[in-house]
N, C-alpha and C. Protein backbone atom coordinates (compact mmCIF):
# COMPACT_ATOMS: atom_id res chain seq x y z
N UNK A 1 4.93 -20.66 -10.69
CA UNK A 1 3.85 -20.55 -9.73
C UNK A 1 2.59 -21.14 -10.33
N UNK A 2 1.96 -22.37 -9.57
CA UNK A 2 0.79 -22.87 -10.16
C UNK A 2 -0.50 -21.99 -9.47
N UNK A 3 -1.78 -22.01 -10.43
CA UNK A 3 -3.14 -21.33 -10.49
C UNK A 3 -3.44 -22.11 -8.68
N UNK A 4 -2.81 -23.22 -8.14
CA UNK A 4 -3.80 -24.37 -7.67
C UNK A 4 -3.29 -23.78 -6.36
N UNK A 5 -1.78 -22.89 -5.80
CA UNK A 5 -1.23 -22.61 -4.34
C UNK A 5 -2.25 -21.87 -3.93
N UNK A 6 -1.70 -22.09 -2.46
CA UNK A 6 -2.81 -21.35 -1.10
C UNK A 6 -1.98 -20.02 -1.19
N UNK A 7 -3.17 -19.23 -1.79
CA UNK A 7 -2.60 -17.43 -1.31
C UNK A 7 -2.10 -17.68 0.08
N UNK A 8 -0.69 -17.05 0.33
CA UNK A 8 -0.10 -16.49 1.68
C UNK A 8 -0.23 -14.96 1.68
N UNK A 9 -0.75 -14.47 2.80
CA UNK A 9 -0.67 -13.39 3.35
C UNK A 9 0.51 -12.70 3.53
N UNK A 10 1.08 -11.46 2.79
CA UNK A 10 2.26 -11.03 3.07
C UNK A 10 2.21 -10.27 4.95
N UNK A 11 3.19 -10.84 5.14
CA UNK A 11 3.87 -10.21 6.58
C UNK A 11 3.74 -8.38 6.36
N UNK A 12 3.39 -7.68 7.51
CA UNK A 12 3.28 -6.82 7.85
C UNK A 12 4.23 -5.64 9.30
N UNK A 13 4.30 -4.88 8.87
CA UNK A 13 4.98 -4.05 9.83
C UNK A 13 4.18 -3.24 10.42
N UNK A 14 2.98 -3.82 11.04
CA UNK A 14 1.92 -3.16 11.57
C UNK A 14 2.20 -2.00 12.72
N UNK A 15 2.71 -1.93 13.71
CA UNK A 15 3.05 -1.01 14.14
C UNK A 15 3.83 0.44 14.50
N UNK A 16 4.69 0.17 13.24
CA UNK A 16 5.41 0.97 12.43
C UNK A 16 3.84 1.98 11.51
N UNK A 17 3.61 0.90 10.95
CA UNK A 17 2.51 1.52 9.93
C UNK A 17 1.51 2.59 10.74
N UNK A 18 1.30 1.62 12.12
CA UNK A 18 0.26 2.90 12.73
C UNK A 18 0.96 4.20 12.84
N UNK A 19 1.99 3.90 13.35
CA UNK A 19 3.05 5.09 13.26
C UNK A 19 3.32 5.79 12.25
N UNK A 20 3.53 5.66 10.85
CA UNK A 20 3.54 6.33 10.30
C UNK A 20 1.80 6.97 9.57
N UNK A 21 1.23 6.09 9.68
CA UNK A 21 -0.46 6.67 9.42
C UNK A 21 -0.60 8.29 10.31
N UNK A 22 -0.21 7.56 11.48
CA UNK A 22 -0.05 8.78 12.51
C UNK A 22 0.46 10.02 12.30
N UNK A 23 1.76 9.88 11.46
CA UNK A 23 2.50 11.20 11.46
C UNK A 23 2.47 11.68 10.47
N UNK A 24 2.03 10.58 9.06
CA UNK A 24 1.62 11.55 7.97
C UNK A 24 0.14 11.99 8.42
N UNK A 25 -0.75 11.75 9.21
CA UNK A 25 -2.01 12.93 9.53
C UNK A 25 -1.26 13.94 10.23
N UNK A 26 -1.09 14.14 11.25
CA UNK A 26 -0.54 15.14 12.07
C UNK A 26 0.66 16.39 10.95
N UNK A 27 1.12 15.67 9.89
CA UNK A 27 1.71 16.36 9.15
C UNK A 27 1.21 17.14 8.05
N UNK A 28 0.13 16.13 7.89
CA UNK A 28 -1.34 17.02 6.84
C UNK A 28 -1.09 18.07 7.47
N UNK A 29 -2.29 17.84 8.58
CA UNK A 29 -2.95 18.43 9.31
C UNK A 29 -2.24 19.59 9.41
N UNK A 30 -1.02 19.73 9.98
CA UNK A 30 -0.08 21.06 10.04
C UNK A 30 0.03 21.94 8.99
N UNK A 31 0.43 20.95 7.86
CA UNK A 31 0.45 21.94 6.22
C UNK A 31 -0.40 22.42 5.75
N UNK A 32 -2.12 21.70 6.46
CA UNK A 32 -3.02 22.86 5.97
C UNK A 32 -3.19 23.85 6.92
N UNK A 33 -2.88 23.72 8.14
CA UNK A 33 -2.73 25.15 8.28
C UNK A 33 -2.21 26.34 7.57
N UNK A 34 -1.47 26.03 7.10
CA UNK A 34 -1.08 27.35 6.08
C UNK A 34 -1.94 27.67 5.13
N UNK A 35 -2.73 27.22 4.63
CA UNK A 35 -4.22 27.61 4.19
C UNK A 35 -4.76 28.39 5.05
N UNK A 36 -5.43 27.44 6.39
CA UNK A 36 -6.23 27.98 6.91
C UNK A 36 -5.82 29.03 8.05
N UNK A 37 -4.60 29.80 7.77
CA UNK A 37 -4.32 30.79 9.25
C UNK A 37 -3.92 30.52 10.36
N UNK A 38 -3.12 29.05 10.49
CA UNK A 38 -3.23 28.58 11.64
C UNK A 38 -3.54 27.54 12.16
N UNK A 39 -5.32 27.73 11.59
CA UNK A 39 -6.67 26.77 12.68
C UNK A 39 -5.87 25.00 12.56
N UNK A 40 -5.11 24.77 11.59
CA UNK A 40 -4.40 23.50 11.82
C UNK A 40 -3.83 23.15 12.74
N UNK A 41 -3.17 23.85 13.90
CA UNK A 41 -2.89 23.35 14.56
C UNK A 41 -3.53 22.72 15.63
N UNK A 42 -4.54 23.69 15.79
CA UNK A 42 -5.87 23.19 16.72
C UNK A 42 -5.77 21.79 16.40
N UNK A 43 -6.40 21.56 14.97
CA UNK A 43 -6.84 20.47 14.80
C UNK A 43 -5.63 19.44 14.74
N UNK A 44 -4.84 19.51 14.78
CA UNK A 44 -3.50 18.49 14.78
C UNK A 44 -3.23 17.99 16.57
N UNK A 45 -4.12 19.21 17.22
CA UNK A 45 -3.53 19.09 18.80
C UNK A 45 -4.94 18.14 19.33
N UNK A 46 -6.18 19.02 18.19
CA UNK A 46 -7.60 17.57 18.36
C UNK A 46 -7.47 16.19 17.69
N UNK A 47 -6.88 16.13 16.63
CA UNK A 47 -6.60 14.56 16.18
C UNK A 47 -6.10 13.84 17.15
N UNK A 48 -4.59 14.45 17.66
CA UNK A 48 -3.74 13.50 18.49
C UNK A 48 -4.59 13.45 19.65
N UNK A 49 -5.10 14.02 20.39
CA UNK A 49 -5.64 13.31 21.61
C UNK A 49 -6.98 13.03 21.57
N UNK A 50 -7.26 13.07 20.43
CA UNK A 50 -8.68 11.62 20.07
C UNK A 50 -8.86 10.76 19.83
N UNK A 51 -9.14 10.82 18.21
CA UNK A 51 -8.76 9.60 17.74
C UNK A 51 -7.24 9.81 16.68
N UNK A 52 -6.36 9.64 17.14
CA UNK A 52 -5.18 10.04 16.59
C UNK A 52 -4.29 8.60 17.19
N UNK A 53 -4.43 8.52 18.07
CA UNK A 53 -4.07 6.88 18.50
C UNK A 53 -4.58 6.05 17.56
N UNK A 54 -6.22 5.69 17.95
CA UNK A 54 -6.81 4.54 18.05
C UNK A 54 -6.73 4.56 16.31
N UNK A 55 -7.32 5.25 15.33
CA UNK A 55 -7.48 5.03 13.67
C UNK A 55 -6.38 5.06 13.16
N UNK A 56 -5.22 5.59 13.22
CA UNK A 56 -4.05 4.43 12.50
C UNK A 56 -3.42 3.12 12.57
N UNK A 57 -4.32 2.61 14.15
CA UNK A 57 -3.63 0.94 14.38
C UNK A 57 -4.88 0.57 13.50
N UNK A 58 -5.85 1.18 13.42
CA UNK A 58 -7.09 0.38 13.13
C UNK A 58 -7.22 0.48 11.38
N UNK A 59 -6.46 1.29 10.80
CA UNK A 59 -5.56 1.27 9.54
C UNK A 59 -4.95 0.05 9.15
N UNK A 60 -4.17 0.31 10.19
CA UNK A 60 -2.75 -0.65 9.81
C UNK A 60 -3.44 -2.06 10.15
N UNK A 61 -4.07 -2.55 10.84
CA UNK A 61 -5.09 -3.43 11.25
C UNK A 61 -5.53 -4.05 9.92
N UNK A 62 -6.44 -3.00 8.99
CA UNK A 62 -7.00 -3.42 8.14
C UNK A 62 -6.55 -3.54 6.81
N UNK A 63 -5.06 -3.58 6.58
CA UNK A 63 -4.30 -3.55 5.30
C UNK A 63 -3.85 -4.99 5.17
N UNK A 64 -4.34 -5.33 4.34
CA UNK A 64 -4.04 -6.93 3.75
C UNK A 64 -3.52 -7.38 2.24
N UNK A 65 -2.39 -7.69 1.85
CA UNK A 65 -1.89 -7.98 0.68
C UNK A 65 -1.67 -9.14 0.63
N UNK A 66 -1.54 -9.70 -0.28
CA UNK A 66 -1.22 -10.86 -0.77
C UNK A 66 -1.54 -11.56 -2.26
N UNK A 67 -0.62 -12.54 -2.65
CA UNK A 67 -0.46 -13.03 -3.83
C UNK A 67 -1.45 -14.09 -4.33
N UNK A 68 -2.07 -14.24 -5.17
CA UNK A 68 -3.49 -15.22 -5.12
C UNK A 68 -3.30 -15.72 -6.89
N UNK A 69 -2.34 -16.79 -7.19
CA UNK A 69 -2.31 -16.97 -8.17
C UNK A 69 -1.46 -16.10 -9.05
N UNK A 70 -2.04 -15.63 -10.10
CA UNK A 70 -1.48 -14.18 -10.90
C UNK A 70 -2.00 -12.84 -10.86
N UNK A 71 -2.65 -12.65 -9.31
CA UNK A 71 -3.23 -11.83 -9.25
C UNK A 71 -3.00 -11.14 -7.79
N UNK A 72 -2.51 -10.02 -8.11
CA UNK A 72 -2.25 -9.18 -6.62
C UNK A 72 -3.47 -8.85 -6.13
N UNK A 73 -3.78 -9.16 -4.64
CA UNK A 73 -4.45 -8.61 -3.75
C UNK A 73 -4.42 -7.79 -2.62
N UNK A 74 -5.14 -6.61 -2.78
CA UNK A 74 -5.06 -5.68 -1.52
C UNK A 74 -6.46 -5.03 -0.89
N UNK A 75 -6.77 -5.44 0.18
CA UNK A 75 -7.56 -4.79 1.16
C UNK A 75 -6.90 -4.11 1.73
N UNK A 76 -8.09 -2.65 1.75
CA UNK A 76 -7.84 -1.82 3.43
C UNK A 76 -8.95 -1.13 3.23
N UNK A 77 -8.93 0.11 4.54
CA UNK A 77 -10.13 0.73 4.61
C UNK A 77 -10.32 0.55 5.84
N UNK A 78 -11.11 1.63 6.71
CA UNK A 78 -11.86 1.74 7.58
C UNK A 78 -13.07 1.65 8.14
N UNK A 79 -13.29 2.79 7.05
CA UNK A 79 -14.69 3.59 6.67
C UNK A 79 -14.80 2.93 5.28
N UNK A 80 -14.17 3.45 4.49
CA UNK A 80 -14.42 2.93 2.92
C UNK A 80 -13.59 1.64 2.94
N UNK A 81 -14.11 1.09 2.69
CA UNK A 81 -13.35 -0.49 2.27
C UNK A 81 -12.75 -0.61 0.78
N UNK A 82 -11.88 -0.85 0.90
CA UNK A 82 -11.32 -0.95 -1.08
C UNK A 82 -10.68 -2.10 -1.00
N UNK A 83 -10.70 -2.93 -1.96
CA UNK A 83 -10.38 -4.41 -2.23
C UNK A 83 -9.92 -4.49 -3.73
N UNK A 84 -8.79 -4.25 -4.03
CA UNK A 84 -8.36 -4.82 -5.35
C UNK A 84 -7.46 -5.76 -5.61
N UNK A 85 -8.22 -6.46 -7.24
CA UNK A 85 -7.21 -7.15 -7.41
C UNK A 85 -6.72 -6.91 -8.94
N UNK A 86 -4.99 -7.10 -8.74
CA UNK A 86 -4.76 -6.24 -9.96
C UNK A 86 -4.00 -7.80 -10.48
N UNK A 87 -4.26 -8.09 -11.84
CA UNK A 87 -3.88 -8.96 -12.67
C UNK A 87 -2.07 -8.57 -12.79
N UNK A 88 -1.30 -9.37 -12.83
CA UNK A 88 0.33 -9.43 -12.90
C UNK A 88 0.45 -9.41 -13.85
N UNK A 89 -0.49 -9.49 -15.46
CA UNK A 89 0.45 -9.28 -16.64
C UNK A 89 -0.27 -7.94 -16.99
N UNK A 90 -0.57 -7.53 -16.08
CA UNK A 90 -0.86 -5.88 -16.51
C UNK A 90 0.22 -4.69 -15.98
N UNK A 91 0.86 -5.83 -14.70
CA UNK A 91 2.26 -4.79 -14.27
C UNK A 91 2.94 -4.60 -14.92
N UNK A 92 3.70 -3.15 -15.20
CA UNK A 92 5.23 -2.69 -15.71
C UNK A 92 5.90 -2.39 -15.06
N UNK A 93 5.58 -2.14 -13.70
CA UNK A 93 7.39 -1.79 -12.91
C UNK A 93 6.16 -1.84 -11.38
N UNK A 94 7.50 -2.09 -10.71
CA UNK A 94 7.17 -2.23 -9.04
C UNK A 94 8.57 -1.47 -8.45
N UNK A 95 7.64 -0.62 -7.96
CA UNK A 95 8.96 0.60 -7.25
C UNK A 95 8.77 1.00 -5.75
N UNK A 96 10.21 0.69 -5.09
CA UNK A 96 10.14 0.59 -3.75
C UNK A 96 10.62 2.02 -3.67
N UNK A 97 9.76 2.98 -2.97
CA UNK A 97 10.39 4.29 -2.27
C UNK A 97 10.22 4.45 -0.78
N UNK A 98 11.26 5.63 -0.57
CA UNK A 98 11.10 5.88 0.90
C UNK A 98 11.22 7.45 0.80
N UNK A 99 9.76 7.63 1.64
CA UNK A 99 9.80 9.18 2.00
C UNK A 99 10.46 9.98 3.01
N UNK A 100 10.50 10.97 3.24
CA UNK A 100 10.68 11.41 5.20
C UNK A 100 10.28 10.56 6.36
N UNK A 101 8.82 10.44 5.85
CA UNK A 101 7.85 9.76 7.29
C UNK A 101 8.61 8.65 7.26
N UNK A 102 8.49 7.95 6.28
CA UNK A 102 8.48 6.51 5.71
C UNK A 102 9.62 6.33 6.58
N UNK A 103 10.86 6.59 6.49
CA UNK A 103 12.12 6.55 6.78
C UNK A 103 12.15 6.95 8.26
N UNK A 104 11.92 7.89 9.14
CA UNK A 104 11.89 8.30 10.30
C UNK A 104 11.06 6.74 10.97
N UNK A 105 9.77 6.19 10.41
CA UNK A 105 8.78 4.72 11.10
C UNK A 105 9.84 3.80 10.46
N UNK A 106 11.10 3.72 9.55
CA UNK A 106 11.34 2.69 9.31
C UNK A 106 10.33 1.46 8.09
N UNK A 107 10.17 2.51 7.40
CA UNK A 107 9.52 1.85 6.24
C UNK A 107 9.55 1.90 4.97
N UNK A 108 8.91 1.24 4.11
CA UNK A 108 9.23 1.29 2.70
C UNK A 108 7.82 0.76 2.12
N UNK A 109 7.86 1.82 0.92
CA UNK A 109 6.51 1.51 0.04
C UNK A 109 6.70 0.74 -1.34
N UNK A 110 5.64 0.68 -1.53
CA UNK A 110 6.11 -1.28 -2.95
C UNK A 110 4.94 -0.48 -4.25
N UNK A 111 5.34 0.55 -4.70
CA UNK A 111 4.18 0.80 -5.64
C UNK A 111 3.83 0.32 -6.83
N UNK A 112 2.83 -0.29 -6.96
CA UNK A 112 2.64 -0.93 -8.27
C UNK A 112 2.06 -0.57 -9.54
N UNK A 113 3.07 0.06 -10.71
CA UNK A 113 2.29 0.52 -11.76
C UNK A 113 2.09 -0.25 -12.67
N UNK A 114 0.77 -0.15 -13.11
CA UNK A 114 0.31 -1.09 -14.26
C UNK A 114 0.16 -0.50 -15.67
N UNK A 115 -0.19 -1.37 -16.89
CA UNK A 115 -0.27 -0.52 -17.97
C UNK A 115 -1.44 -0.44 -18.00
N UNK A 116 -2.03 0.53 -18.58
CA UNK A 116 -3.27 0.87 -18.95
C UNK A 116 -3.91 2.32 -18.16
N UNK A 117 -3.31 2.66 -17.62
CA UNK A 117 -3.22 3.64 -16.63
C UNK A 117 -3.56 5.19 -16.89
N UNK A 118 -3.76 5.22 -18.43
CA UNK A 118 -4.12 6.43 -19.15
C UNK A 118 -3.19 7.61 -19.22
N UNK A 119 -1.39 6.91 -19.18
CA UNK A 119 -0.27 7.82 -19.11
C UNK A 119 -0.39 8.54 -17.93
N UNK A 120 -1.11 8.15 -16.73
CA UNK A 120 -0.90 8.54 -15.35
C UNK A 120 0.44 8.12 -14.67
N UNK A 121 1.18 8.88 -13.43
CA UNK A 121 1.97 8.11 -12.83
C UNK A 121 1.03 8.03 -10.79
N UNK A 122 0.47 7.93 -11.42
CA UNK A 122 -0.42 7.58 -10.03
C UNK A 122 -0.03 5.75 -10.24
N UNK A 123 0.01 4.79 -8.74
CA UNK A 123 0.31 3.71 -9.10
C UNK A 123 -1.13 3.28 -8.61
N UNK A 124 -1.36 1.75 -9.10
CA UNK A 124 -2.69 1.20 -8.87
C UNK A 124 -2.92 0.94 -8.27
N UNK A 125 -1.55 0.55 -6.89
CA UNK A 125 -1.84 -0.01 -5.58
C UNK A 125 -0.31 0.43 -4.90
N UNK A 126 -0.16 0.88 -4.05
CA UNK A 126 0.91 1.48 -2.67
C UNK A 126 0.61 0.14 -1.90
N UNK A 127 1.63 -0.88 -1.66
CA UNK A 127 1.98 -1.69 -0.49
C UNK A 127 2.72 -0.90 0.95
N UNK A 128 2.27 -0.42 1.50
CA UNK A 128 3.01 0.42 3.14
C UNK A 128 3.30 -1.10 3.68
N UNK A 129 4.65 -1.03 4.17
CA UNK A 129 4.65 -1.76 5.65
C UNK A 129 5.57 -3.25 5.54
N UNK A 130 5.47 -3.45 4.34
CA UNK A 130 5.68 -5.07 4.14
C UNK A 130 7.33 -4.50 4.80
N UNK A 131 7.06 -6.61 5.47
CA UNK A 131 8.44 -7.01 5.78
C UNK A 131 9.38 -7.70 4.99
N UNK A 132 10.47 -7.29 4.73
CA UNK A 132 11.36 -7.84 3.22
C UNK A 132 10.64 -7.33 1.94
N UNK A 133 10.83 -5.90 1.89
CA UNK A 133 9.92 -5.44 0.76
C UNK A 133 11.18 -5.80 -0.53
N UNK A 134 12.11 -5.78 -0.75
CA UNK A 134 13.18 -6.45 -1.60
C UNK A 134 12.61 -8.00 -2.33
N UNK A 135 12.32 -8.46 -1.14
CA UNK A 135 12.14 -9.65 -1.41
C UNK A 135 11.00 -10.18 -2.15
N UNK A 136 9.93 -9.63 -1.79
CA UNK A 136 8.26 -9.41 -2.32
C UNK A 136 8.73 -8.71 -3.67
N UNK A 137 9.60 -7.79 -4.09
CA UNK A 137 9.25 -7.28 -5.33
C UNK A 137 9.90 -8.55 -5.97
N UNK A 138 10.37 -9.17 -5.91
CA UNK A 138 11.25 -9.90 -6.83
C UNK A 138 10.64 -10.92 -6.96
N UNK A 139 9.39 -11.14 -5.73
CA UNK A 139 8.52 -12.08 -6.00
C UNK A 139 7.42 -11.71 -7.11
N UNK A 140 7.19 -10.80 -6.74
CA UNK A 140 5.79 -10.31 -7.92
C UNK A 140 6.16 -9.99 -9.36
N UNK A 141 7.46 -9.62 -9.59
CA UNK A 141 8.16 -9.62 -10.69
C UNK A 141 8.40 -10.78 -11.31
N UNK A 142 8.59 -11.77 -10.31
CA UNK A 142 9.09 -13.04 -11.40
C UNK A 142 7.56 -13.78 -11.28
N UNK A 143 6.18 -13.23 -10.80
CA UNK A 143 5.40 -14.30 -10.73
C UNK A 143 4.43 -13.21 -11.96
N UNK A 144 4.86 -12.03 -11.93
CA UNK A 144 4.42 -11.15 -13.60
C UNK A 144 4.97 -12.12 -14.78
N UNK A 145 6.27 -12.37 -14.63
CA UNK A 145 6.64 -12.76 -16.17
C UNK A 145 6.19 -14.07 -16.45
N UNK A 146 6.18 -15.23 -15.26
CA UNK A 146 5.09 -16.48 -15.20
C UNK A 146 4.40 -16.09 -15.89
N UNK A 147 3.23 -14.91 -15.24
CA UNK A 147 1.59 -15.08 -16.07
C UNK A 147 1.74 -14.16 -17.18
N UNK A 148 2.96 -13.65 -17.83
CA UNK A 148 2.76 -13.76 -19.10
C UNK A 148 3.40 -14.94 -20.08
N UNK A 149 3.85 -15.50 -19.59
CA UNK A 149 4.09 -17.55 -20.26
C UNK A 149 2.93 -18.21 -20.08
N UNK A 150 2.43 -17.72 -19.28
CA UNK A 150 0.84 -18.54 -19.19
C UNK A 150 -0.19 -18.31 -19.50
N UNK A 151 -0.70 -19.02 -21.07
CA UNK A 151 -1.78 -18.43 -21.52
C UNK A 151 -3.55 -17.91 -21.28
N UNK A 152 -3.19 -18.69 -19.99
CA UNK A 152 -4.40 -18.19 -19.64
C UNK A 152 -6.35 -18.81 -19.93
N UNK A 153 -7.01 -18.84 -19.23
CA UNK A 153 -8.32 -19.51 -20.23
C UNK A 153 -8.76 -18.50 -21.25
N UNK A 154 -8.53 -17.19 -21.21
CA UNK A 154 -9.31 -16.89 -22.09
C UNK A 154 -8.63 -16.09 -23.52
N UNK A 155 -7.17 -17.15 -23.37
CA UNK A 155 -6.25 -16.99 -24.93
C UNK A 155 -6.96 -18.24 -25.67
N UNK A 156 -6.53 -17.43 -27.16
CA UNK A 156 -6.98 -18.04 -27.86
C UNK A 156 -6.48 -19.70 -28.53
C-alpha cells in the first residue's frame, strides 16, 4: 500500500446500525431500571416515541471509517464529535465479535486494539456496521505489517 492512494470510505450497514443503536438504548434503558424501581421503563416507552427513531439513523449517519495510508480513520458523533486516527503499526490484534443485539440487526463489530493501551482491554476504536467485516480485517492487518516494513520519515 503506497503513502500516495485515495483513502476509500469503508461501506456501511447503515440501517441495520440504526437498528441496532436503537435496541442497545431501549435495552440500557430497561436494565437501568433495575436501579431505579422501575422508572426505566417510562423512559424506554419516552425514548422510543421521541427521539428513539430519529438519533440512531442520525448515528449511523455520522459513522465514517476508512483507511488513509497507514493510518485508520474514524468519525462519529452527534453531539460530541470524535475523530480518530490510529497509526497501523501501533495495532496488535483486530477482533471481530458479535453480541445479542449485534446478531438479532445482523451485525458485526471490528475492534481495534492497539499497543500502548496501559494493559487495558478497552479497544481504541469499535468499527459497528461494516460490510465484509472479514474482509476489512485482513485488510488492515496486512496494511499493519506494510507500515511496519516501512520506515517511515521519522526513522532514523
Amino acid at each position: 500500500m503506497s503513502e500516495s492512494t485515495t483513502p476509500a470510505e469503508y461501506l456501511l450497514q447503515r440501517d441495520q446500525i440504526a437498528k441496532y443503536f436503537y435496541w442497545q438504548s431501549i435495552c440500557l434503558i430497561l436494565l437501568t431500571s433495575i436501579w431505579f424501581f422501575g422508572l426505566g421503563i417510562l423512559f424506554a416507552i419516552l425514548y422510543a416515541i421521541t427521539i428513539g427513531k430519529w438519533l440512531p439513523q442520525r448515528q449511523a449517519d455520522a459513522l465514517r471509517y476508512w483507511l488513509d495510508g497507514y493510518t485508520l480513520r474514524v468519525d462519529q458523533g452527534v453531539y460530541f464529535l470524535k475523530r480518530k486516527a490510529i497509526p497501523l503499526d501501533r495495532v496488535t490484534d483486530v477482533i471481530l465479535s458479535q453480541g445479542p443485539i449485534l446478531r438479532y440487526c445482523g451485525l458485526w463489530t471490528l475492534n481495534i486494539q492497539t499497543a500502548g493501551a496501559g494493559g487495558q482491554v478497552i479497544p481504541e476504536a469499535v468499527l459497528v456496521g461494516l460490510e465484509n467485516p472479514e474482509t476489512i480485517r485482513d485488510e488492515i492487518l496486512k496494511a499493519r505489517d506494510a507500515s511496519r516494513r516501512y520506515p517511515g520519515p521519522s526513522a532514523p
